[in-house]
PDB file of N, CA and C in Angstrom:
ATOM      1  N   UNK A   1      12.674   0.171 -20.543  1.00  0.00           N
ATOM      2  CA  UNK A   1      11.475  -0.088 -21.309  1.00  0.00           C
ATOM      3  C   UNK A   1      10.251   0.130 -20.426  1.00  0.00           C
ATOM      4  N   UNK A   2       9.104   0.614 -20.595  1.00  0.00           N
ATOM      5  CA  UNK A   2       7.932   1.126 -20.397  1.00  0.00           C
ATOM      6  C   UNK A   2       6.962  -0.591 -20.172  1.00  0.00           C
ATOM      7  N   UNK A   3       6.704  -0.387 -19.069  1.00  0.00           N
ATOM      8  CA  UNK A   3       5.508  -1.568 -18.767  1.00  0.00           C
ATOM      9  C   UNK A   3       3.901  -1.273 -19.487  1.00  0.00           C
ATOM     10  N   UNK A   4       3.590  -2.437 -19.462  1.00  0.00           N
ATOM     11  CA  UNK A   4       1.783  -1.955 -19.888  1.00  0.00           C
ATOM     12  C   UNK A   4       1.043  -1.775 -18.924  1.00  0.00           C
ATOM     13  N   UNK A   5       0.140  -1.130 -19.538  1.00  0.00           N
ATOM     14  CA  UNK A   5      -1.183  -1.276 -18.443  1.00  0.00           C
ATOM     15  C   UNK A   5      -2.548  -0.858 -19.112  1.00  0.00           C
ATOM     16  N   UNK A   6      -3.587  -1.141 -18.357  1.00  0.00           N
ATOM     17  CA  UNK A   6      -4.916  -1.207 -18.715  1.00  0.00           C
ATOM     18  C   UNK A   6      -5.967   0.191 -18.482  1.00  0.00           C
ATOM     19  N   UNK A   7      -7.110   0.444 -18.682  1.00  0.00           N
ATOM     20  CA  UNK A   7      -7.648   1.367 -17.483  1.00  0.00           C
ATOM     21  C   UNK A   7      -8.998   1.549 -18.596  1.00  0.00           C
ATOM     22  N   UNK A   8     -10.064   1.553 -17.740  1.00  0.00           N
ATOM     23  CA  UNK A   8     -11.333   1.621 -18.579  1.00  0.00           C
ATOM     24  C   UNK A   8     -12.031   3.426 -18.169  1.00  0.00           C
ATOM     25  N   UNK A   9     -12.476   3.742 -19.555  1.00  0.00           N
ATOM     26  CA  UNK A   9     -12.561   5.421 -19.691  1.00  0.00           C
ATOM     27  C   UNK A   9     -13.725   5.164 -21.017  1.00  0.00           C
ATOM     28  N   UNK A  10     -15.005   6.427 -20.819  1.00  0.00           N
ATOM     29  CA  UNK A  10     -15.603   6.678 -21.563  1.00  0.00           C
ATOM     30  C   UNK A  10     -14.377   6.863 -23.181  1.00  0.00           C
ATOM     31  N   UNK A  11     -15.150   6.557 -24.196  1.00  0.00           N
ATOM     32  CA  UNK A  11     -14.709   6.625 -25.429  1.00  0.00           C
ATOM     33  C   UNK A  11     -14.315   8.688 -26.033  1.00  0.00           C
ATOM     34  N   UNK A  12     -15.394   9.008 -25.311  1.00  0.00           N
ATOM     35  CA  UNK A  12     -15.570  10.458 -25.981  1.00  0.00           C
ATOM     36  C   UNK A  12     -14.209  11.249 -24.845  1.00  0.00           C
ATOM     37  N   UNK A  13     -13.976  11.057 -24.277  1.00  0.00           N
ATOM     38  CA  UNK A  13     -12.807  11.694 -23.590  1.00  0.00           C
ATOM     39  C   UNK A  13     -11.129  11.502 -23.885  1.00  0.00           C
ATOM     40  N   UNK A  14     -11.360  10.744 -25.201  1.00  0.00           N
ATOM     41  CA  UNK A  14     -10.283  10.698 -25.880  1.00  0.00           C
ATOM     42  C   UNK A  14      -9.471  10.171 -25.329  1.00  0.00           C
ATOM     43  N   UNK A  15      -8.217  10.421 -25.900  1.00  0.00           N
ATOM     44  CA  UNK A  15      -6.430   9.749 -25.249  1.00  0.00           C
ATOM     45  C   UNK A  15      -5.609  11.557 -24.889  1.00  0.00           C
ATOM     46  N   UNK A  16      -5.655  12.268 -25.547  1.00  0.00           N
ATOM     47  CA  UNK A  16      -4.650  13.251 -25.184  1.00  0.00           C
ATOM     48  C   UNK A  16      -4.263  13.607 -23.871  1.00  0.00           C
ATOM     49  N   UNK A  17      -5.046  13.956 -23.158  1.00  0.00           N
ATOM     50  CA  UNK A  17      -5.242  14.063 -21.873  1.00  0.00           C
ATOM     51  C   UNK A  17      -4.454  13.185 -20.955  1.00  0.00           C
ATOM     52  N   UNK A  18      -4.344  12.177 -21.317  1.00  0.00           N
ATOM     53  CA  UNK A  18      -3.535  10.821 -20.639  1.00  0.00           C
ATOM     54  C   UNK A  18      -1.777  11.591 -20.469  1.00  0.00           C
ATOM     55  N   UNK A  19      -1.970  12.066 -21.576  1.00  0.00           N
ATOM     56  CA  UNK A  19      -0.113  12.463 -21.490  1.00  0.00           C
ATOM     57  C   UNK A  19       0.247  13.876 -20.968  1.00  0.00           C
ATOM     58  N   UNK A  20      -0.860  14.196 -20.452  1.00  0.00           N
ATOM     59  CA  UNK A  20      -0.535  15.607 -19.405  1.00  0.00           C
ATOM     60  C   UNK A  20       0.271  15.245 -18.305  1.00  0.00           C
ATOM     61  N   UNK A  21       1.858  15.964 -18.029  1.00  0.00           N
ATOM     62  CA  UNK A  21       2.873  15.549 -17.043  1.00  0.00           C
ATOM     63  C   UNK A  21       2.087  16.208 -15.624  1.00  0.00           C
ATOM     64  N   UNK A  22       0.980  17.049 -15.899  1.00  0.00           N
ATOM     65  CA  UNK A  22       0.273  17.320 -14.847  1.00  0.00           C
ATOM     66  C   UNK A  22      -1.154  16.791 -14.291  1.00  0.00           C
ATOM     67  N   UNK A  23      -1.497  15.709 -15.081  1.00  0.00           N
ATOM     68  CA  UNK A  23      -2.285  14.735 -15.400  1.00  0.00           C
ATOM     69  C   UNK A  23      -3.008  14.648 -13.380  1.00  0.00           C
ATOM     70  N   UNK A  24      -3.952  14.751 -13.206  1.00  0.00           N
ATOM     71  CA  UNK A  24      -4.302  14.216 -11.765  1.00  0.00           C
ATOM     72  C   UNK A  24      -5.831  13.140 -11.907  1.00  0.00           C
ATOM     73  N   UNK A  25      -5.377  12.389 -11.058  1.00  0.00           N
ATOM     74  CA  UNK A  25      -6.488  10.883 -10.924  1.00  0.00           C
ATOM     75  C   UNK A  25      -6.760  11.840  -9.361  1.00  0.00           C
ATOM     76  N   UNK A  26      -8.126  11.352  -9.087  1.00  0.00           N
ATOM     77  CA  UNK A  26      -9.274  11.808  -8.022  1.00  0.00           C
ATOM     78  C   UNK A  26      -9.844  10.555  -7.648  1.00  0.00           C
ATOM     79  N   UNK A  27     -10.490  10.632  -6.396  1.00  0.00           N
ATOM     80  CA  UNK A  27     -11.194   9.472  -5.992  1.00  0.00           C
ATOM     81  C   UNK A  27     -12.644   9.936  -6.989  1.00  0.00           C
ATOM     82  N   UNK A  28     -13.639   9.241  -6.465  1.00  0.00           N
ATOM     83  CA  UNK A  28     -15.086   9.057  -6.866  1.00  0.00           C
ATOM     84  C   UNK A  28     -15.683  10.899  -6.145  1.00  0.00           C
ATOM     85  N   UNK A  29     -15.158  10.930  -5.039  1.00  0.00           N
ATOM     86  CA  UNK A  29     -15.814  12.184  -4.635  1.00  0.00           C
ATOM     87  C   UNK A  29     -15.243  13.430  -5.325  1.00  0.00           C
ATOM     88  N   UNK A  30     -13.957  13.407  -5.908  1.00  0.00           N
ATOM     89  CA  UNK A  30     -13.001  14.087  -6.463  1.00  0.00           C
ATOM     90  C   UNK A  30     -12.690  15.640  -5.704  1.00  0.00           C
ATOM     91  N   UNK A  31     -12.385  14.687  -4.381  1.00  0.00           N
ATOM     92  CA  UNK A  31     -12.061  15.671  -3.120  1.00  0.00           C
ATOM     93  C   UNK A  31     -10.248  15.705  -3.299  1.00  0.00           C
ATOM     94  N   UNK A  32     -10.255  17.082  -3.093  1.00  0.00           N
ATOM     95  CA  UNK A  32      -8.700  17.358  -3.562  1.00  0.00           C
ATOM     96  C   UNK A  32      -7.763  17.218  -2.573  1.00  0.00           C
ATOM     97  N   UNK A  33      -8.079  16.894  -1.615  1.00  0.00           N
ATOM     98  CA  UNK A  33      -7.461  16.420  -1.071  1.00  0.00           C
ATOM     99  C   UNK A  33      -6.761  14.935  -0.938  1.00  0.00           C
ATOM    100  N   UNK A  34      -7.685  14.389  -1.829  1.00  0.00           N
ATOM    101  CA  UNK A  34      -7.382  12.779  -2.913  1.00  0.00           C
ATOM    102  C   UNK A  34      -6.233  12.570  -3.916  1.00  0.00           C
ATOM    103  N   UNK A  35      -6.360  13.614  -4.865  1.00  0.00           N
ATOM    104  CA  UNK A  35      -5.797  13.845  -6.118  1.00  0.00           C
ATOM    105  C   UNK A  35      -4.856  13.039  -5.834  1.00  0.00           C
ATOM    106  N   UNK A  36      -3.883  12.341  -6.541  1.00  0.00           N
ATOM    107  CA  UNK A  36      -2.834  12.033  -6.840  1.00  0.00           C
ATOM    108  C   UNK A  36      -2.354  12.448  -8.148  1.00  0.00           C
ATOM    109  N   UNK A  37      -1.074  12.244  -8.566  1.00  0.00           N
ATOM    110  CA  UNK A  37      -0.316  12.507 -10.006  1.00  0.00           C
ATOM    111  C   UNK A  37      -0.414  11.534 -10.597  1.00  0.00           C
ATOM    112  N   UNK A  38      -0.973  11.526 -11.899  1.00  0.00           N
ATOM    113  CA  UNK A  38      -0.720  10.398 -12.889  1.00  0.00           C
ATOM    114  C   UNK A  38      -1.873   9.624 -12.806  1.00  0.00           C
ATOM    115  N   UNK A  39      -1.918   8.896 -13.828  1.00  0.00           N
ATOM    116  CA  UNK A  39      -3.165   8.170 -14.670  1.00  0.00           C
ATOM    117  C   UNK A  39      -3.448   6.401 -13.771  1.00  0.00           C
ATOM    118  N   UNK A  40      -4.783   6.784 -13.207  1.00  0.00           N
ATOM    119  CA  UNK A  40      -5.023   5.324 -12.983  1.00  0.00           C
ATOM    120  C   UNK A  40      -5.785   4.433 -13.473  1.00  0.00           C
ATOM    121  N   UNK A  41      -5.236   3.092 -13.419  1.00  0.00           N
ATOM    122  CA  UNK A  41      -5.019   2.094 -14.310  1.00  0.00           C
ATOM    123  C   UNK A  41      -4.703   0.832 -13.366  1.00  0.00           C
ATOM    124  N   UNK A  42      -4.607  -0.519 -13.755  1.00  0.00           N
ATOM    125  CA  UNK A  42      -4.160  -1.492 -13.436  1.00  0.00           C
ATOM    126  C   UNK A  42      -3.153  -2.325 -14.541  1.00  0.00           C
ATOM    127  N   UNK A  43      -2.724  -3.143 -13.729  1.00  0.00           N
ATOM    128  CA  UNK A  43      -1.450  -3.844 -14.671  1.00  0.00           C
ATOM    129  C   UNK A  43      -1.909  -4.353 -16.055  1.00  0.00           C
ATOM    130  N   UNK A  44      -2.941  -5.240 -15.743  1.00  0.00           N
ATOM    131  CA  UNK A  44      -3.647  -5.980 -17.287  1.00  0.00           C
ATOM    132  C   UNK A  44      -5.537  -5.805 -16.859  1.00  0.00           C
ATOM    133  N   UNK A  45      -6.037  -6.756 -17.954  1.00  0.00           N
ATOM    134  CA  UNK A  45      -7.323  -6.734 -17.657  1.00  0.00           C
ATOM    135  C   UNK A  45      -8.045  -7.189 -16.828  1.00  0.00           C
ATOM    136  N   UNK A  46      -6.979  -8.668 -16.408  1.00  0.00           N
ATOM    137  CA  UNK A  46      -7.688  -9.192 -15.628  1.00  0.00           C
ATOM    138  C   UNK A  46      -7.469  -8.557 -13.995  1.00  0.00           C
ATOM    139  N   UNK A  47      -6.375  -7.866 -13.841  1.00  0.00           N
ATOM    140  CA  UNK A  47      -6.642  -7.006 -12.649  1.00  0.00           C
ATOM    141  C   UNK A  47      -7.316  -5.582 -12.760  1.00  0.00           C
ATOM    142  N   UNK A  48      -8.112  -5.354 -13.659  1.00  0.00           N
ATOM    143  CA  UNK A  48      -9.000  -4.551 -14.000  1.00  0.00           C
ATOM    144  C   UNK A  48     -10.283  -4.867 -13.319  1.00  0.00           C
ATOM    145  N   UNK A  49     -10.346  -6.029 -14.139  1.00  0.00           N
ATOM    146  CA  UNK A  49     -11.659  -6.631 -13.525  1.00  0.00           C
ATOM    147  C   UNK A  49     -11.796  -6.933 -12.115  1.00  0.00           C
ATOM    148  N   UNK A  50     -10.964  -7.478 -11.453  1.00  0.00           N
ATOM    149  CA  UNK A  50     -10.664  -7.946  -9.934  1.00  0.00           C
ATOM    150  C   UNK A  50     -10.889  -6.519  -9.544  1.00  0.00           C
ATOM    151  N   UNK A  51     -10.280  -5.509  -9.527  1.00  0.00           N
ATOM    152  CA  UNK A  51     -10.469  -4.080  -9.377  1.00  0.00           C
ATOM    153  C   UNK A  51     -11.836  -3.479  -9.397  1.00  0.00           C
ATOM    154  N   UNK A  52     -12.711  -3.777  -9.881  1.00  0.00           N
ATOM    155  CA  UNK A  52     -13.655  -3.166 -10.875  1.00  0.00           C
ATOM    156  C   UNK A  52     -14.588  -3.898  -9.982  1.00  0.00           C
ATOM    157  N   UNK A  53     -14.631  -5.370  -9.739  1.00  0.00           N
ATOM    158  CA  UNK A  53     -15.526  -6.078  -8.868  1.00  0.00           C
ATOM    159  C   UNK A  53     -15.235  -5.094  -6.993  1.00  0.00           C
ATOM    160  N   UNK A  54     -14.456  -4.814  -6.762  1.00  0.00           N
ATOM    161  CA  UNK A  54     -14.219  -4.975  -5.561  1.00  0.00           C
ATOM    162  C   UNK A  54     -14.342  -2.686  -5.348  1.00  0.00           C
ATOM    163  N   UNK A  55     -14.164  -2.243  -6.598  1.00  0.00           N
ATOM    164  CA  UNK A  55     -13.913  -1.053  -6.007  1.00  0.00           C
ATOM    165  C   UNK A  55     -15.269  -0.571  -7.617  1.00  0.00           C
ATOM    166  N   UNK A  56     -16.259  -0.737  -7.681  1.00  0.00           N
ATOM    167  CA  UNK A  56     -16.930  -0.387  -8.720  1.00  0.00           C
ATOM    168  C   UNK A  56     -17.015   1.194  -8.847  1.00  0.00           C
ATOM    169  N   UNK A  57     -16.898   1.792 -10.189  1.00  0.00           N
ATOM    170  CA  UNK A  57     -17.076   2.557 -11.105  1.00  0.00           C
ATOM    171  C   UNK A  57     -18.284   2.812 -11.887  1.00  0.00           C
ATOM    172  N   UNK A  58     -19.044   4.093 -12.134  1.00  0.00           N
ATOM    173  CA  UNK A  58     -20.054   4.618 -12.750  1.00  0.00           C
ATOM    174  C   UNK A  58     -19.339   3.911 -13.892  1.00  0.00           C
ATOM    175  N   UNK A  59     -20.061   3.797 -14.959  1.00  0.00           N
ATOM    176  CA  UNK A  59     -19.630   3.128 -16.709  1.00  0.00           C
ATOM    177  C   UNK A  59     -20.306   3.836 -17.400  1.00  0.00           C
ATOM    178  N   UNK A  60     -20.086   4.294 -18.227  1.00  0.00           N
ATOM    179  CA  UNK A  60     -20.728   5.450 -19.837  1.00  0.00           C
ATOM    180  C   UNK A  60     -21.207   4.379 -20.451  1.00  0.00           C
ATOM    181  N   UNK A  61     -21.562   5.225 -21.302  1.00  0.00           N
ATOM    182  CA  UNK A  61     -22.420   4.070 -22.106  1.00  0.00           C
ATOM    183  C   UNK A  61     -21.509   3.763 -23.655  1.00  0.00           C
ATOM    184  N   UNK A  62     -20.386   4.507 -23.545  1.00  0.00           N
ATOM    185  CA  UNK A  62     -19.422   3.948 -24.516  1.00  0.00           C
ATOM    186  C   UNK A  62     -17.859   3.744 -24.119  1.00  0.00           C
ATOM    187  N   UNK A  63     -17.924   2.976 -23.031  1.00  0.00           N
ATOM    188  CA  UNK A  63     -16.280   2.581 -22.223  1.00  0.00           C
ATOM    189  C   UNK A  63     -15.396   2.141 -23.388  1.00  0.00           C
ATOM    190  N   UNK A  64     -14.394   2.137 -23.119  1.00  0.00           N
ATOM    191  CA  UNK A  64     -13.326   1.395 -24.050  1.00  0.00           C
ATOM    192  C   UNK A  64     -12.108   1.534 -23.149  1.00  0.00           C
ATOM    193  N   UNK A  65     -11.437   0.065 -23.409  1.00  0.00           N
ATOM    194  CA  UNK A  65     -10.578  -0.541 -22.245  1.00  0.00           C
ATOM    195  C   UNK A  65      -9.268   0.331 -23.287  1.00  0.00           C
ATOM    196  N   UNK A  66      -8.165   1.060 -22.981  1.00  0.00           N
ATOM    197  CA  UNK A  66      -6.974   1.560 -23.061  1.00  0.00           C
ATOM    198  C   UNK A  66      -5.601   0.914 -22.512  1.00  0.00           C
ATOM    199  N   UNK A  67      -4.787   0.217 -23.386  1.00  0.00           N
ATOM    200  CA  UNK A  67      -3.790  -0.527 -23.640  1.00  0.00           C
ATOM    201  C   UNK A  67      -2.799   0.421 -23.502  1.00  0.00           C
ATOM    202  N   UNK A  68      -1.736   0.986 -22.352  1.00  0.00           N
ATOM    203  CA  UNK A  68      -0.830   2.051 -22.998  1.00  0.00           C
ATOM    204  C   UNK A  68       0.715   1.247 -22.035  1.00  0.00           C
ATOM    205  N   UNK A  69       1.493   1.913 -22.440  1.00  0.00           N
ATOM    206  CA  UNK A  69       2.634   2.108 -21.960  1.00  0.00           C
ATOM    207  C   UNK A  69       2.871   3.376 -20.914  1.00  0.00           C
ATOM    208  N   UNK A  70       3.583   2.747 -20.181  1.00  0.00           N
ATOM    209  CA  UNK A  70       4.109   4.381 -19.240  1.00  0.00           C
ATOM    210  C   UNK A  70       5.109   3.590 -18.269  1.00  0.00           C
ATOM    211  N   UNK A  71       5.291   4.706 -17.420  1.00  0.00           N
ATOM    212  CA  UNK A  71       6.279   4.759 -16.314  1.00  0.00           C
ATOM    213  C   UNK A  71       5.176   4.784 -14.842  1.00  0.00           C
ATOM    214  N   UNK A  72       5.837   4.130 -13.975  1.00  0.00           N
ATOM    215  CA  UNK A  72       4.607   4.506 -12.825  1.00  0.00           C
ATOM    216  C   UNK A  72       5.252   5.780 -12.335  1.00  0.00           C
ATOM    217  N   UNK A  73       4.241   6.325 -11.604  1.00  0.00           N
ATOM    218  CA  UNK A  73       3.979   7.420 -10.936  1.00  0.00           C
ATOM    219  C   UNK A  73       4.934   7.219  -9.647  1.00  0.00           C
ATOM    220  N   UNK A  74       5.456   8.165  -8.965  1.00  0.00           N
ATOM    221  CA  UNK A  74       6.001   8.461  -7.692  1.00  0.00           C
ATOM    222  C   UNK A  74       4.974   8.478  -6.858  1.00  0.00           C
ATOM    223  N   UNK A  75       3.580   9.037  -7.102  1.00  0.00           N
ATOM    224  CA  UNK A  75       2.613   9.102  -5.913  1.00  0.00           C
ATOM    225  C   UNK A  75       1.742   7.356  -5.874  1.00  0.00           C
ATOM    226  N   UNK A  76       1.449   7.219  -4.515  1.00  0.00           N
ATOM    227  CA  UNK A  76       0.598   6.007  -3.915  1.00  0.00           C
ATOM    228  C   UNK A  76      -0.767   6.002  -4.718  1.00  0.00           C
ATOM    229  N   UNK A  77      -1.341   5.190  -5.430  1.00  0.00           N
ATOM    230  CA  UNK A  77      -2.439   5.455  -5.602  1.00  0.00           C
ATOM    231  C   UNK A  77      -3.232   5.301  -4.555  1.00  0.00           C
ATOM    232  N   UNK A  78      -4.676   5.287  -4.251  1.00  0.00           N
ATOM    233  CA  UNK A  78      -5.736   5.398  -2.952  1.00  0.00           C
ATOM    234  C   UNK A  78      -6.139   4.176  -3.109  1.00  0.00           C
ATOM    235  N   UNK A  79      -6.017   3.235  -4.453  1.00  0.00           N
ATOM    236  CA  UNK A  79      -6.504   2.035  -4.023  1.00  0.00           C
ATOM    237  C   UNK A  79      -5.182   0.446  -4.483  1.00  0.00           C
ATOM    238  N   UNK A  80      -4.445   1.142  -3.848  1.00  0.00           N
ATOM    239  CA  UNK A  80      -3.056   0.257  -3.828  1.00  0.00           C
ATOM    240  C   UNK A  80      -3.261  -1.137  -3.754  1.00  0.00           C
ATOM    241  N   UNK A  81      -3.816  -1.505  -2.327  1.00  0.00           N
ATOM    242  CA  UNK A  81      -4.037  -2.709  -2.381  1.00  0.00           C
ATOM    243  C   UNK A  81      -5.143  -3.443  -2.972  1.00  0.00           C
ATOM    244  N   UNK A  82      -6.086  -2.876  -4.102  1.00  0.00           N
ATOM    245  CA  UNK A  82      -7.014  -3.301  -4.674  1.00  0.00           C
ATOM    246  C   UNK A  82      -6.204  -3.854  -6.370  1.00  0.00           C
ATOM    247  N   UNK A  83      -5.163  -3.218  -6.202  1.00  0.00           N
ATOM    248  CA  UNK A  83      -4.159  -3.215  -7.647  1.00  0.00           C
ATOM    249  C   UNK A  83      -4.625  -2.158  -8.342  1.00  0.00           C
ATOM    250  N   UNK A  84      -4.713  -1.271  -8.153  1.00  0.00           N
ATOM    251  CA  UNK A  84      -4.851   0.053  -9.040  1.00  0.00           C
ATOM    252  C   UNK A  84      -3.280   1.094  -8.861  1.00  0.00           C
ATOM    253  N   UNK A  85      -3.178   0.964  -9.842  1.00  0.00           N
ATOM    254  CA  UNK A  85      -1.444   2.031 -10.459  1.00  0.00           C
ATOM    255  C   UNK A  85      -1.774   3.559 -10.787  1.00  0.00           C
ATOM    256  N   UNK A  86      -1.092   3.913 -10.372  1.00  0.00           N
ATOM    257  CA  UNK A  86      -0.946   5.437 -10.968  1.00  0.00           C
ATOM    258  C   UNK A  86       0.470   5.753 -12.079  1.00  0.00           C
ATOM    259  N   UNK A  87       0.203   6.247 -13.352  1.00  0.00           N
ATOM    260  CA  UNK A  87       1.391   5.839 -14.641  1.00  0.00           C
ATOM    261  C   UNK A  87       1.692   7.119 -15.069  1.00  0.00           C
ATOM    262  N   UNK A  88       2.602   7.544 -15.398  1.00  0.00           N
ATOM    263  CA  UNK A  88       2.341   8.412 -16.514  1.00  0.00           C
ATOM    264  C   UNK A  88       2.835   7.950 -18.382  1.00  0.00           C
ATOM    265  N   UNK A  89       1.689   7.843 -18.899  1.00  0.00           N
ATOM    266  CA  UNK A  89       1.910   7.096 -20.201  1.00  0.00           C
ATOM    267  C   UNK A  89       2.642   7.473 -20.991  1.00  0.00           C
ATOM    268  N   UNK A  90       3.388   6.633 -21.546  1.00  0.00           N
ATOM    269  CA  UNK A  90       4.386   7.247 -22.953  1.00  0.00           C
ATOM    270  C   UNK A  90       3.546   6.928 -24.324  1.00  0.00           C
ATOM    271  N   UNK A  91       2.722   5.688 -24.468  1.00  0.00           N
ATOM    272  CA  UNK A  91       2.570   5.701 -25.571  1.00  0.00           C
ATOM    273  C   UNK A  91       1.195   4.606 -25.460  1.00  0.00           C
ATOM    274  N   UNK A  92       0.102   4.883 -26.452  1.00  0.00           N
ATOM    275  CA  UNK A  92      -1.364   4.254 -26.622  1.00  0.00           C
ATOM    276  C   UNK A  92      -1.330   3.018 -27.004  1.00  0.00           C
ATOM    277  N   UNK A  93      -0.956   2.172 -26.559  1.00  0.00           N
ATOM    278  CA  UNK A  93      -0.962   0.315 -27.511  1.00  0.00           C
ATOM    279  C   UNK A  93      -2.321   0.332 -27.982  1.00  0.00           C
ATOM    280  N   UNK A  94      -3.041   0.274 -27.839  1.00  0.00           N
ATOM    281  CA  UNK A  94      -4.737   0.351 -28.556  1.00  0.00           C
ATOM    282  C   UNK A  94      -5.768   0.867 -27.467  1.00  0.00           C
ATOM    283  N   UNK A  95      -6.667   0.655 -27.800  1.00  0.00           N
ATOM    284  CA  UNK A  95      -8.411   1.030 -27.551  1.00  0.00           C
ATOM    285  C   UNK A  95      -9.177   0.211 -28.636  1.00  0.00           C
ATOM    286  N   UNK A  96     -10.117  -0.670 -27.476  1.00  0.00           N
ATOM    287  CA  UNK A  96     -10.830  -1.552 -27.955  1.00  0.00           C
ATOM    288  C   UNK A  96     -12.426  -1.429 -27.055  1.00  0.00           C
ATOM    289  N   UNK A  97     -13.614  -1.646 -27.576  1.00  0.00           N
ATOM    290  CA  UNK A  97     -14.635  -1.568 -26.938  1.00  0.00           C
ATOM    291  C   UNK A  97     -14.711  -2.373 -25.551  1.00  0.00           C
ATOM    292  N   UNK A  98     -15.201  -2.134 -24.364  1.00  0.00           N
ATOM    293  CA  UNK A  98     -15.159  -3.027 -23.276  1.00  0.00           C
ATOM    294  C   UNK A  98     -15.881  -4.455 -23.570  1.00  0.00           C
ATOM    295  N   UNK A  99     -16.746  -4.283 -24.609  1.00  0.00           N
ATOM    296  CA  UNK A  99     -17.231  -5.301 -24.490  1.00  0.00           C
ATOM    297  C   UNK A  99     -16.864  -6.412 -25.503  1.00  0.00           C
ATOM    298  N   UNK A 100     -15.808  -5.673 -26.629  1.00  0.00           N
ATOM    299  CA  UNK A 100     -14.873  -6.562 -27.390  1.00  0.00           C
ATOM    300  C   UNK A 100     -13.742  -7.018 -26.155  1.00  0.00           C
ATOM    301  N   UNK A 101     -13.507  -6.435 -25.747  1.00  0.00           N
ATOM    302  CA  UNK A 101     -12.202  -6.893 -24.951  1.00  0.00           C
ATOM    303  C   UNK A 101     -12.932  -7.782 -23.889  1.00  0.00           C
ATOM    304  N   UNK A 102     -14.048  -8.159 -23.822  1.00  0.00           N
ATOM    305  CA  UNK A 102     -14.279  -9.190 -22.983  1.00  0.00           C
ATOM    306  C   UNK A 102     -15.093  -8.693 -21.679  1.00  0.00           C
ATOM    307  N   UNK A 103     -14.675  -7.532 -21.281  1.00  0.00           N
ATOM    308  CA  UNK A 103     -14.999  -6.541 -19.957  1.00  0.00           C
ATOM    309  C   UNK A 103     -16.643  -7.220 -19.245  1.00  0.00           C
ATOM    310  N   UNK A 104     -17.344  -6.898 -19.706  1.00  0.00           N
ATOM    311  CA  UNK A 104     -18.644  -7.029 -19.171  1.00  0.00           C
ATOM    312  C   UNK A 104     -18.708  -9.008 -18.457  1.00  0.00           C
ATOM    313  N   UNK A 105     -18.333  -9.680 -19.697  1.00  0.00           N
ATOM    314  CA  UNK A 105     -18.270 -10.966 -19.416  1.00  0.00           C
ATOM    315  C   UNK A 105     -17.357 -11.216 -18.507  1.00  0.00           C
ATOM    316  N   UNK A 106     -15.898 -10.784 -18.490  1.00  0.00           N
ATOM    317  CA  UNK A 106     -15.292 -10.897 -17.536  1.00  0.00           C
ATOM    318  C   UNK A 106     -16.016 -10.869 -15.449  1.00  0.00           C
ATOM    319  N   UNK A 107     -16.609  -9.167 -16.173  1.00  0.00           N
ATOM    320  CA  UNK A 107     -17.185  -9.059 -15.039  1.00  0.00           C
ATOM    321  C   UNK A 107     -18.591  -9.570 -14.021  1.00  0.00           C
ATOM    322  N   UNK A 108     -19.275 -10.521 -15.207  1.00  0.00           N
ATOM    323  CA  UNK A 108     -20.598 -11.242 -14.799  1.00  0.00           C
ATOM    324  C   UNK A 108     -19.679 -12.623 -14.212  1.00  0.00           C
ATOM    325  N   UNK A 109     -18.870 -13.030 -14.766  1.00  0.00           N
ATOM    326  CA  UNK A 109     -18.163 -14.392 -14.249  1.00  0.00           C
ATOM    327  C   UNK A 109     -17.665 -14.190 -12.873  1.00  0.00           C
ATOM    328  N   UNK A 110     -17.196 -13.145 -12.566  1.00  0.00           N
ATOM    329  CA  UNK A 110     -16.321 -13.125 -11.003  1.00  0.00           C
ATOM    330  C   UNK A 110     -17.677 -12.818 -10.370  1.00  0.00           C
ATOM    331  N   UNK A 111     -18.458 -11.829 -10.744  1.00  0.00           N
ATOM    332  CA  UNK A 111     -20.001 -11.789  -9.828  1.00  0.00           C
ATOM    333  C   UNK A 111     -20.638 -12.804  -9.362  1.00  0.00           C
ATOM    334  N   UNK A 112     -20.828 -13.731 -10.868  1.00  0.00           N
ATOM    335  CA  UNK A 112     -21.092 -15.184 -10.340  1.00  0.00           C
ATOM    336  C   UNK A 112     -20.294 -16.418  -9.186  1.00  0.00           C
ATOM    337  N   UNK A 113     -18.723 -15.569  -9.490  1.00  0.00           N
ATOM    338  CA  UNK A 113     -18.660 -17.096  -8.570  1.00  0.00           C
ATOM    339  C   UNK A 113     -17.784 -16.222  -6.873  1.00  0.00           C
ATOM    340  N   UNK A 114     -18.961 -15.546  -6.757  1.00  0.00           N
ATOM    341  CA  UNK A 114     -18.776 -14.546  -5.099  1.00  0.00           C
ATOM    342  C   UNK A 114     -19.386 -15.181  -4.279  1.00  0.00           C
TER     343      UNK A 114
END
């Protein structure tokens, strides 16, 4: 059985893309020498957020947090010990706005208590 996981992505970039078996995650500089295989993500939300505080991300102005299933990846992700996974997804459990799913609030609460 397929574990869950989380991962926050502009809205307009869809889901298809997620299930490319050639799928590559990049750091921030998206130096290729970075690349890894497979989709990164964290286990749930709340290691999203822990993630998200400690390794911050540009944000669109229409994020939506992605619920999927997959298999992890064979490759290390670059931010392992921050809890970030590399997956390759089998299947979409939902998409919900970041800020329905709590995201923003999540993330003013851990800011606050740094």
């Amino acid at each position: 059985m397929a574990s869950t996981y989380v991962r926050i992505q502009d809205r307009k970039y869809g889901t298809e893309g997620l299930f490319d078996a050639d799928r590559l995650s990049w750091d921030m500089g998206m130096c290729d020498n970075n690349a890894r295989a497979g989709v990164s993500c964290c286990d749930d939300l709340e290691a999203l957020l822990d993630y998200y505080v400690q390794a911050p991300i540009e944000i669109s102005d229409d994020p939506v947090i992605i619920t999927m299933e997959g298999v992890e990846s064979d490759d290390e992700p670059l931010d392992a010990e921050l809890g970030e996974r590399l997956i390759h997804p089998t299947r979409i459990v939902s998409i919900v706005s970041a800020e329905a799913a709590g995201f923003y609030d999540g993330i003013n609460e851990r800011l606050e208590n740094i």
